[in-house]
PDB file of N, CA and C in Angstrom:
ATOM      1  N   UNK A   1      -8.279   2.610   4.174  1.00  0.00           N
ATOM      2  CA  UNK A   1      -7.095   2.420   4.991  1.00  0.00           C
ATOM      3  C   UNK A   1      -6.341   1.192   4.494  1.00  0.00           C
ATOM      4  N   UNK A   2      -4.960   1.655   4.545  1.00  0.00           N
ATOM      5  CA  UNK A   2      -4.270   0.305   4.245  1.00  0.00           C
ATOM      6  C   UNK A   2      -3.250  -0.193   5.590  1.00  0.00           C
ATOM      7  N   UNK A   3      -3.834  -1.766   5.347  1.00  0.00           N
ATOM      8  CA  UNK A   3      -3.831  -2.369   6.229  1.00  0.00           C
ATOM      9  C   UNK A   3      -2.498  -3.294   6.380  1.00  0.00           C
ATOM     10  N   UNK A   4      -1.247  -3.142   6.832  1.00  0.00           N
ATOM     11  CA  UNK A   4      -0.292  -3.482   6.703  1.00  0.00           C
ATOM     12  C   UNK A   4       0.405  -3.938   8.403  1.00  0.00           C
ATOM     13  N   UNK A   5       1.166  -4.653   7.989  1.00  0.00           N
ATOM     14  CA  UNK A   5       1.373  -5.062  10.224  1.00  0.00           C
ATOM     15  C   UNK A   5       3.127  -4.798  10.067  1.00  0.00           C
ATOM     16  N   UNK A   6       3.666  -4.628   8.746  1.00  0.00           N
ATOM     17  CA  UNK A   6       5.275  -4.009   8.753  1.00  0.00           C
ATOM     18  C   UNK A   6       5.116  -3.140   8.193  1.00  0.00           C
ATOM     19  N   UNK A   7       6.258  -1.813   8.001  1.00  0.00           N
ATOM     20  CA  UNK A   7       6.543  -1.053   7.041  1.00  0.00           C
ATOM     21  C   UNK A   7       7.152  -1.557   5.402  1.00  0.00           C
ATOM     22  N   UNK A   8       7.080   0.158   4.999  1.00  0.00           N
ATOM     23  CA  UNK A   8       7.225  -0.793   3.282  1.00  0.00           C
ATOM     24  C   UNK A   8       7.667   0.142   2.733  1.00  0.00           C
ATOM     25  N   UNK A   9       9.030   0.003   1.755  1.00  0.00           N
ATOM     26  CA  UNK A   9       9.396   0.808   1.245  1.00  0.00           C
ATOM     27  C   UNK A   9       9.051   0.547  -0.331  1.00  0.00           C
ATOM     28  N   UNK A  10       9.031   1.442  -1.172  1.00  0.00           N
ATOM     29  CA  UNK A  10       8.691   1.213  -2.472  1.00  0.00           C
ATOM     30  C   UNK A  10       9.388   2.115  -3.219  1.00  0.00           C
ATOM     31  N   UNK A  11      10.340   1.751  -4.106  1.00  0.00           N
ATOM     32  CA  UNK A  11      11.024   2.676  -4.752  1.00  0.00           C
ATOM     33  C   UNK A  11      10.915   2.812  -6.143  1.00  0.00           C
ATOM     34  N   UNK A  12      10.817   3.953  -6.607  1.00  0.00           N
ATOM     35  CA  UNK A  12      10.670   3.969  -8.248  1.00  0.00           C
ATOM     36  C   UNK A  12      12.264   3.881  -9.198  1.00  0.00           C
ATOM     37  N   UNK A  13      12.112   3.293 -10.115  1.00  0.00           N
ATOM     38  CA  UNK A  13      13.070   3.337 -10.952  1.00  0.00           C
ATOM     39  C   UNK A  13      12.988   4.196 -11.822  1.00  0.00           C
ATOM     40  N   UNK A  14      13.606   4.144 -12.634  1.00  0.00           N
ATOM     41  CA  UNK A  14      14.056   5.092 -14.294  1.00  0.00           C
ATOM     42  C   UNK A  14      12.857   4.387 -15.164  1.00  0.00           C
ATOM     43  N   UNK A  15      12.418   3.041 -15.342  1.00  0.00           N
ATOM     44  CA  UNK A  15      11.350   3.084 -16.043  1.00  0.00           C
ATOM     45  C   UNK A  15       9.897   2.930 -15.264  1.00  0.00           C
ATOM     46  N   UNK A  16       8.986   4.069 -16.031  1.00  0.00           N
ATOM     47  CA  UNK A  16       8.005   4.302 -15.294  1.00  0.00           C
ATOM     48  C   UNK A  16       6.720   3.183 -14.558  1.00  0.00           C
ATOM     49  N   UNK A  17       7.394   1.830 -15.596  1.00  0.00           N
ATOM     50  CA  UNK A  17       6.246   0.755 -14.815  1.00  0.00           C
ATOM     51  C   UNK A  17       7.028  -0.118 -14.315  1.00  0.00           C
ATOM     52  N   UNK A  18       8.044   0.120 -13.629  1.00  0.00           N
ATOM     53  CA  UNK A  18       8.810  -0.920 -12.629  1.00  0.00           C
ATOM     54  C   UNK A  18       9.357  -0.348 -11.508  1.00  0.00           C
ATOM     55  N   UNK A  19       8.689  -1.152 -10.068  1.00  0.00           N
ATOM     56  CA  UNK A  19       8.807  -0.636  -8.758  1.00  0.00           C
ATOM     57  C   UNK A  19       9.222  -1.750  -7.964  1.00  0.00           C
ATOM     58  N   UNK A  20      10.096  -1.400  -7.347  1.00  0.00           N
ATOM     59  CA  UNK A  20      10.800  -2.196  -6.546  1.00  0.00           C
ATOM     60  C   UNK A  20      10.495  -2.114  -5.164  1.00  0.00           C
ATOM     61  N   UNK A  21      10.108  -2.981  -4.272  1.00  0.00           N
ATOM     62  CA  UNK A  21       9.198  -2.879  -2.770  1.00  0.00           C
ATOM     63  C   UNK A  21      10.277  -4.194  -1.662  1.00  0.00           C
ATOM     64  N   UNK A  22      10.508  -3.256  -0.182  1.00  0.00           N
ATOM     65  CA  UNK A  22      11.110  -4.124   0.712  1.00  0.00           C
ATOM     66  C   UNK A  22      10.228  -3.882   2.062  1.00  0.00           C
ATOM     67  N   UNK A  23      10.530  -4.430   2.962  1.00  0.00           N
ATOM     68  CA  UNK A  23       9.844  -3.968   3.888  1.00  0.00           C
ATOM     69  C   UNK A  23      11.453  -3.643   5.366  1.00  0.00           C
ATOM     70  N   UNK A  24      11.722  -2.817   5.571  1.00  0.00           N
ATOM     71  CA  UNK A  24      12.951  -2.834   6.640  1.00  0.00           C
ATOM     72  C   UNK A  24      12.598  -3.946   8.123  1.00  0.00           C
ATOM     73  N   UNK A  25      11.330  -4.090   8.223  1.00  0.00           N
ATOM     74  CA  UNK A  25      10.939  -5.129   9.049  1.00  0.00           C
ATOM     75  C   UNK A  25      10.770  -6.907   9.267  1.00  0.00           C
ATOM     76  N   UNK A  26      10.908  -6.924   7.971  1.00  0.00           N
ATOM     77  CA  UNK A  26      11.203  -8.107   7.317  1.00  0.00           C
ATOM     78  C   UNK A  26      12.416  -8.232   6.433  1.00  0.00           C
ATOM     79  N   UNK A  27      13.386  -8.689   7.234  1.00  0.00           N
ATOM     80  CA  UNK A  27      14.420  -8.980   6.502  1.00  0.00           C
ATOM     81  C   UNK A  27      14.410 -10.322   5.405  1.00  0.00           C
ATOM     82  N   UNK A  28      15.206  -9.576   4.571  1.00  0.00           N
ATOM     83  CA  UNK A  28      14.864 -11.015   3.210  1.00  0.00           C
ATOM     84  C   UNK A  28      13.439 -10.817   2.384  1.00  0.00           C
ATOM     85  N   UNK A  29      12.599  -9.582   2.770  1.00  0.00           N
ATOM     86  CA  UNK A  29      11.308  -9.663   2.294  1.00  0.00           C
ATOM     87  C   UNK A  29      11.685  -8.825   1.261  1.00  0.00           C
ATOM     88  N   UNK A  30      11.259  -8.921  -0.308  1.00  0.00           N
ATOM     89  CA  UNK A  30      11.162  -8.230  -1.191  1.00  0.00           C
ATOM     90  C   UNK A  30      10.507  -8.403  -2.620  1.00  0.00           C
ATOM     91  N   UNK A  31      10.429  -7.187  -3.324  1.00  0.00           N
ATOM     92  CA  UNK A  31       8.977  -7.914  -4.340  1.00  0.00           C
ATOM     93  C   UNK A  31       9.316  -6.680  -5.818  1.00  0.00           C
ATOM     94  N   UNK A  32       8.692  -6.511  -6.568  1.00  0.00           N
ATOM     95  CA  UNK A  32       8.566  -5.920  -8.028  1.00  0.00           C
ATOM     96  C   UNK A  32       6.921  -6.002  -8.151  1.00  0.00           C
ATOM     97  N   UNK A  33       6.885  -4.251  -8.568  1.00  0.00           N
ATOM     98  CA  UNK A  33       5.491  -4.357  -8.785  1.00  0.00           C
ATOM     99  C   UNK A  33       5.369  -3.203 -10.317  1.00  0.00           C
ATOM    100  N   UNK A  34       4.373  -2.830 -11.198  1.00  0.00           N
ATOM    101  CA  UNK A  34       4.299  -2.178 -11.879  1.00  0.00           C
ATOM    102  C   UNK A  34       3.547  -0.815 -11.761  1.00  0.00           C
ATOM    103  N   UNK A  35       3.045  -1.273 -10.739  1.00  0.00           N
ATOM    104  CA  UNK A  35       2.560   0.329 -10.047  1.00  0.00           C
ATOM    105  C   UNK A  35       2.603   0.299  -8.455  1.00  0.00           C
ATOM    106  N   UNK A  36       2.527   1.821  -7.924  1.00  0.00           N
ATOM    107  CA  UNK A  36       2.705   1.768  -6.430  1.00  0.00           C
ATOM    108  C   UNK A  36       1.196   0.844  -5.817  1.00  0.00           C
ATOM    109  N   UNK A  37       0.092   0.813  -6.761  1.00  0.00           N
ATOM    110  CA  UNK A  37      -1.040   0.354  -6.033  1.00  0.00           C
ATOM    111  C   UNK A  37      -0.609  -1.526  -6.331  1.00  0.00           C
ATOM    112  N   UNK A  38       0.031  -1.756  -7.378  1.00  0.00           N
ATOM    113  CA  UNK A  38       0.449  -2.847  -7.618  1.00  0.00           C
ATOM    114  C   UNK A  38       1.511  -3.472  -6.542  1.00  0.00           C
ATOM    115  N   UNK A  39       2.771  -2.997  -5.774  1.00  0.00           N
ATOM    116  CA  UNK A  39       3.634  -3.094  -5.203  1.00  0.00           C
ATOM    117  C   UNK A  39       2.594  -3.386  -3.626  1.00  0.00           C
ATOM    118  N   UNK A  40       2.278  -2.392  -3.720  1.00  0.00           N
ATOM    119  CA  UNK A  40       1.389  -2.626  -1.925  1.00  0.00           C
ATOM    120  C   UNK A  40       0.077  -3.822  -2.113  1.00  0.00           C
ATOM    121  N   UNK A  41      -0.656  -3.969  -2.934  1.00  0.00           N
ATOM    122  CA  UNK A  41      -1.386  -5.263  -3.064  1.00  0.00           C
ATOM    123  C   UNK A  41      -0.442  -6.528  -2.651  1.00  0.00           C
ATOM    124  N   UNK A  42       0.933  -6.815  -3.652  1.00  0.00           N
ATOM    125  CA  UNK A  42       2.008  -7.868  -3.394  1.00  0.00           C
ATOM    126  C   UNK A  42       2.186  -8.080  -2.156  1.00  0.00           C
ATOM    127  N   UNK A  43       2.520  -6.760  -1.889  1.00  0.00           N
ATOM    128  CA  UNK A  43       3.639  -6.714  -0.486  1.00  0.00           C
ATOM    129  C   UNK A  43       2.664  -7.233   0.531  1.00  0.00           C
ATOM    130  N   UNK A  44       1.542  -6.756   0.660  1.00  0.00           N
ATOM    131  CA  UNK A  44       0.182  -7.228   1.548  1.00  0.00           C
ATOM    132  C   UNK A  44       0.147  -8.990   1.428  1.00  0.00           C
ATOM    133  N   UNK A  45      -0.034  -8.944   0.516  1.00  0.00           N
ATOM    134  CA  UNK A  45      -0.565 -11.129   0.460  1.00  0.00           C
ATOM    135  C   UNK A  45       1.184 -11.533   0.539  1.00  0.00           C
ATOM    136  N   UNK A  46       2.080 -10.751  -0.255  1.00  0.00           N
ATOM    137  CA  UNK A  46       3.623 -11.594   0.234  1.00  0.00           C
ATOM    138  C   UNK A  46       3.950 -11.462   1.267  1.00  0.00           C
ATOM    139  N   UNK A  47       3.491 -10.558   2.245  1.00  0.00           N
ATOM    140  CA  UNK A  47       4.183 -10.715   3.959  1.00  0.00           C
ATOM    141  C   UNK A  47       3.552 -11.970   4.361  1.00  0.00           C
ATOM    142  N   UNK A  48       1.968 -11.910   4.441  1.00  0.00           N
ATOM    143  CA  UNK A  48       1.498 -13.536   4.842  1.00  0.00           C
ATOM    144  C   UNK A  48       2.049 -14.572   4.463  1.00  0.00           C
ATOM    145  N   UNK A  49       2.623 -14.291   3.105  1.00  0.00           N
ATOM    146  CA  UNK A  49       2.809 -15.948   2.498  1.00  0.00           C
ATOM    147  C   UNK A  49       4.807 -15.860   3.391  1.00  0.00           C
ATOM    148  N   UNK A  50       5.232 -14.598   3.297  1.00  0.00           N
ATOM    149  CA  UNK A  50       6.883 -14.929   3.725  1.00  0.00           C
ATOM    150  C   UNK A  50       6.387 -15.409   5.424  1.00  0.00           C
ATOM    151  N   UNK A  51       5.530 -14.613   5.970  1.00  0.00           N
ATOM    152  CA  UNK A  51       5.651 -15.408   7.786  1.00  0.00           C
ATOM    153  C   UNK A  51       5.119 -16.907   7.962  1.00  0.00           C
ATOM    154  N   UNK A  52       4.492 -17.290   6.985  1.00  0.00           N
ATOM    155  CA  UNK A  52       4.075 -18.466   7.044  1.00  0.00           C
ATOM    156  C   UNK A  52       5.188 -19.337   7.074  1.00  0.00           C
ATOM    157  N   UNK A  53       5.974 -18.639   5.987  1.00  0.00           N
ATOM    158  CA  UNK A  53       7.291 -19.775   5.628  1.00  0.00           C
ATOM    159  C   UNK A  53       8.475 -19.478   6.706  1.00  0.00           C
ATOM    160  N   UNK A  54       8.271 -18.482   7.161  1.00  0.00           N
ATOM    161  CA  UNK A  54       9.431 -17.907   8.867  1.00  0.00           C
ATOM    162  C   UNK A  54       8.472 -19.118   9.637  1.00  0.00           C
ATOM    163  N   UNK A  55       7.638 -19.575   9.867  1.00  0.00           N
ATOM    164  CA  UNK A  55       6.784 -20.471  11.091  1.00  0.00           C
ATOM    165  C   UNK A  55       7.420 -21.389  10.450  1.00  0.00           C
ATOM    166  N   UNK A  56       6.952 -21.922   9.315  1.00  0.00           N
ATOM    167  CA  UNK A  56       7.617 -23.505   8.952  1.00  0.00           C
ATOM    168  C   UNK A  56       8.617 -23.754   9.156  1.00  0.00           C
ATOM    169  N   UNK A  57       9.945 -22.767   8.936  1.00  0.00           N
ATOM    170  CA  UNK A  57      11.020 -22.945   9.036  1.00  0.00           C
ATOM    171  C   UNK A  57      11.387 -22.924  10.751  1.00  0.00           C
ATOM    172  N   UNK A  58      10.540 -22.964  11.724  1.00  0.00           N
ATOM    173  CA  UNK A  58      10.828 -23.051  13.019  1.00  0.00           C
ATOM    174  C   UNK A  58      11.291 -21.531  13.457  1.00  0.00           C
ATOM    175  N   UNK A  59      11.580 -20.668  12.873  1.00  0.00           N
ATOM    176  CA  UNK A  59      11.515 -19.565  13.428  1.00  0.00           C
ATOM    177  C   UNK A  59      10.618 -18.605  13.808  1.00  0.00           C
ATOM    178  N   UNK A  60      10.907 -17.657  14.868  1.00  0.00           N
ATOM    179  CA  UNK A  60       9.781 -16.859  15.437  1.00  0.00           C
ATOM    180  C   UNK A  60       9.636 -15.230  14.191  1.00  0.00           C
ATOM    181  N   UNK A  61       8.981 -15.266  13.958  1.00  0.00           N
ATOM    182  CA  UNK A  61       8.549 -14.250  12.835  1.00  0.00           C
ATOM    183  C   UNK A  61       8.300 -12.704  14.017  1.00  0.00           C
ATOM    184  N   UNK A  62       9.042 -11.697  13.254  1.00  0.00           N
ATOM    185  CA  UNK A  62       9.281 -10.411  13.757  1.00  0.00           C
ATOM    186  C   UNK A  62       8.197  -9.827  14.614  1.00  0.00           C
ATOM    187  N   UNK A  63       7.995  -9.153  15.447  1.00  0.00           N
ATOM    188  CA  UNK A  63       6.850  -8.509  16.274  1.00  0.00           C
ATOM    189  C   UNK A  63       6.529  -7.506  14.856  1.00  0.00           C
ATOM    190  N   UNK A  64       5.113  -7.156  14.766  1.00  0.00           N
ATOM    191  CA  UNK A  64       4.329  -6.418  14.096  1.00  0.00           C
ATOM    192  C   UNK A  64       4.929  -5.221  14.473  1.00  0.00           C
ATOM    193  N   UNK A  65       4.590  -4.367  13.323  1.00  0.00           N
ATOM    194  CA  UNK A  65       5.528  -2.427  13.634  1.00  0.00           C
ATOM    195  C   UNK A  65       3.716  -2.032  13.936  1.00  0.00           C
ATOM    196  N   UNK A  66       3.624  -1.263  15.165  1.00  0.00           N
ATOM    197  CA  UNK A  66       2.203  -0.927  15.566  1.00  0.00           C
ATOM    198  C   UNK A  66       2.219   0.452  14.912  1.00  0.00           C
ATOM    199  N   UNK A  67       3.732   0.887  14.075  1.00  0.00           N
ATOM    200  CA  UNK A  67       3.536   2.432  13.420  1.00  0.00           C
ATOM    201  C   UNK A  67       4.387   2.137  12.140  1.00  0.00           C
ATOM    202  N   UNK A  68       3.254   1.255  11.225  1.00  0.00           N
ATOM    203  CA  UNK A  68       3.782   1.220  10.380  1.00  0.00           C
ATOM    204  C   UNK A  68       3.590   1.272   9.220  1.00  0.00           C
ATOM    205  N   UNK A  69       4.386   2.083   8.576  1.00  0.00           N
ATOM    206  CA  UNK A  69       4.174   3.241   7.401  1.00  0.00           C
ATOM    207  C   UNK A  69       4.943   2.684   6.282  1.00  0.00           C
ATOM    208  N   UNK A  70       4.271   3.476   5.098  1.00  0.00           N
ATOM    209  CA  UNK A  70       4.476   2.935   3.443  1.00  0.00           C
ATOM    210  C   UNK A  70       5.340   4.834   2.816  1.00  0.00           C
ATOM    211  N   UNK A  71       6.812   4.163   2.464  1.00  0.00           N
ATOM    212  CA  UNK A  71       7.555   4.919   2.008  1.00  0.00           C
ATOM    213  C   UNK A  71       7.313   5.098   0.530  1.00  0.00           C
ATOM    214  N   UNK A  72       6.755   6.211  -0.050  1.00  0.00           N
ATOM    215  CA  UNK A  72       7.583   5.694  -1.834  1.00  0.00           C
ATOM    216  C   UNK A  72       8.502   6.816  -2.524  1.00  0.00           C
ATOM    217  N   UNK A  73       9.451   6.516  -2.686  1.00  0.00           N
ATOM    218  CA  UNK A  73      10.690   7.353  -2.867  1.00  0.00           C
ATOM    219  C   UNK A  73      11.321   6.942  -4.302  1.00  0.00           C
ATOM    220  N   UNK A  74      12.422   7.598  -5.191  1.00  0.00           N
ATOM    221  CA  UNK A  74      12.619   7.326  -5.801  1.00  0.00           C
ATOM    222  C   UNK A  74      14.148   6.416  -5.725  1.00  0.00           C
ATOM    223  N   UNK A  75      14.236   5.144  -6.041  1.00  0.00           N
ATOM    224  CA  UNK A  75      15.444   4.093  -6.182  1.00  0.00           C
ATOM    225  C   UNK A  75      17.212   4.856  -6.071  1.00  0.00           C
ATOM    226  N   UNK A  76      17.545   5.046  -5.371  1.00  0.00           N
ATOM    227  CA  UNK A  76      18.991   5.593  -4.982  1.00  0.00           C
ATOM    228  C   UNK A  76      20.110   5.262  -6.344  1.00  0.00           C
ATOM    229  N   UNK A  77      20.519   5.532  -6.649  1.00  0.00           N
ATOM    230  CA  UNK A  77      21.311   5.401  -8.104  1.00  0.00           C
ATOM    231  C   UNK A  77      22.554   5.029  -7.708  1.00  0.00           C
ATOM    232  N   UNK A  78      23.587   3.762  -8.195  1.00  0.00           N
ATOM    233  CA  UNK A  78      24.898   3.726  -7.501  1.00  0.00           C
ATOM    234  C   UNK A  78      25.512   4.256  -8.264  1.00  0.00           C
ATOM    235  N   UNK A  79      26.378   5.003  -7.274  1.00  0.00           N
ATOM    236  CA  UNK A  79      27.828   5.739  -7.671  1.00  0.00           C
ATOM    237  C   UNK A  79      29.083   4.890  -8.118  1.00  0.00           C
ATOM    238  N   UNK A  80      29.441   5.429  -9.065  1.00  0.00           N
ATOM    239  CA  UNK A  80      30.745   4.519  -9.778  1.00  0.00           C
ATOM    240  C   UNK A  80      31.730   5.440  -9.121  1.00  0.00           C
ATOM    241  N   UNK A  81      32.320   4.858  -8.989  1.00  0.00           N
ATOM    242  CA  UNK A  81      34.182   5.287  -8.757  1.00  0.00           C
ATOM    243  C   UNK A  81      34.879   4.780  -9.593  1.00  0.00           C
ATOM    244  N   UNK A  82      35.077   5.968  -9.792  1.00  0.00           N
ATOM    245  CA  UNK A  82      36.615   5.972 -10.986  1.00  0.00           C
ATOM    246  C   UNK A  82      37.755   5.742 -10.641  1.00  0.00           C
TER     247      UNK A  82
END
């Protein structure tokens, strides 16, 4: 079981060993990993280390998501306008 207290999105890019990871529950939270098992290890020890730094900074750090789930989708591509 993976053990997570926000959600997590993880998106794949165009090259196959670079993944890009946010969490929608943590705003400002975000990370680069080279695999999806790589991205969710990060994202796991970087939420502790980002709420630590939400406490220092005097702010109250987000309520825990009690349903919260790991997305992995592929990276949305931007549209140019011509």
């Amino acid at each position: 079981m993976i053990e997570l207290k926000y959600s997590l999105v993880i998106e794949a890019t165009e090259d196959p060993s670079y993944f890009c990871f946010y969490s929608p529950d943590l705003p400002g939270f975000t990370g680069v990993g080279n695999s999806v098992e790589d991205c969710i290890y990060k994202a796991k020890w970087g939420m502790t280390e980002f709420l630590e730094e939400i406490i220092e900074l005097g702010q109250t750090p987000p309520t825990p998501n009690p349903d919260a789930t790991i997305v992995i989708r592929n990276a949305r591509k931007e549209e140019t306008v011509a």
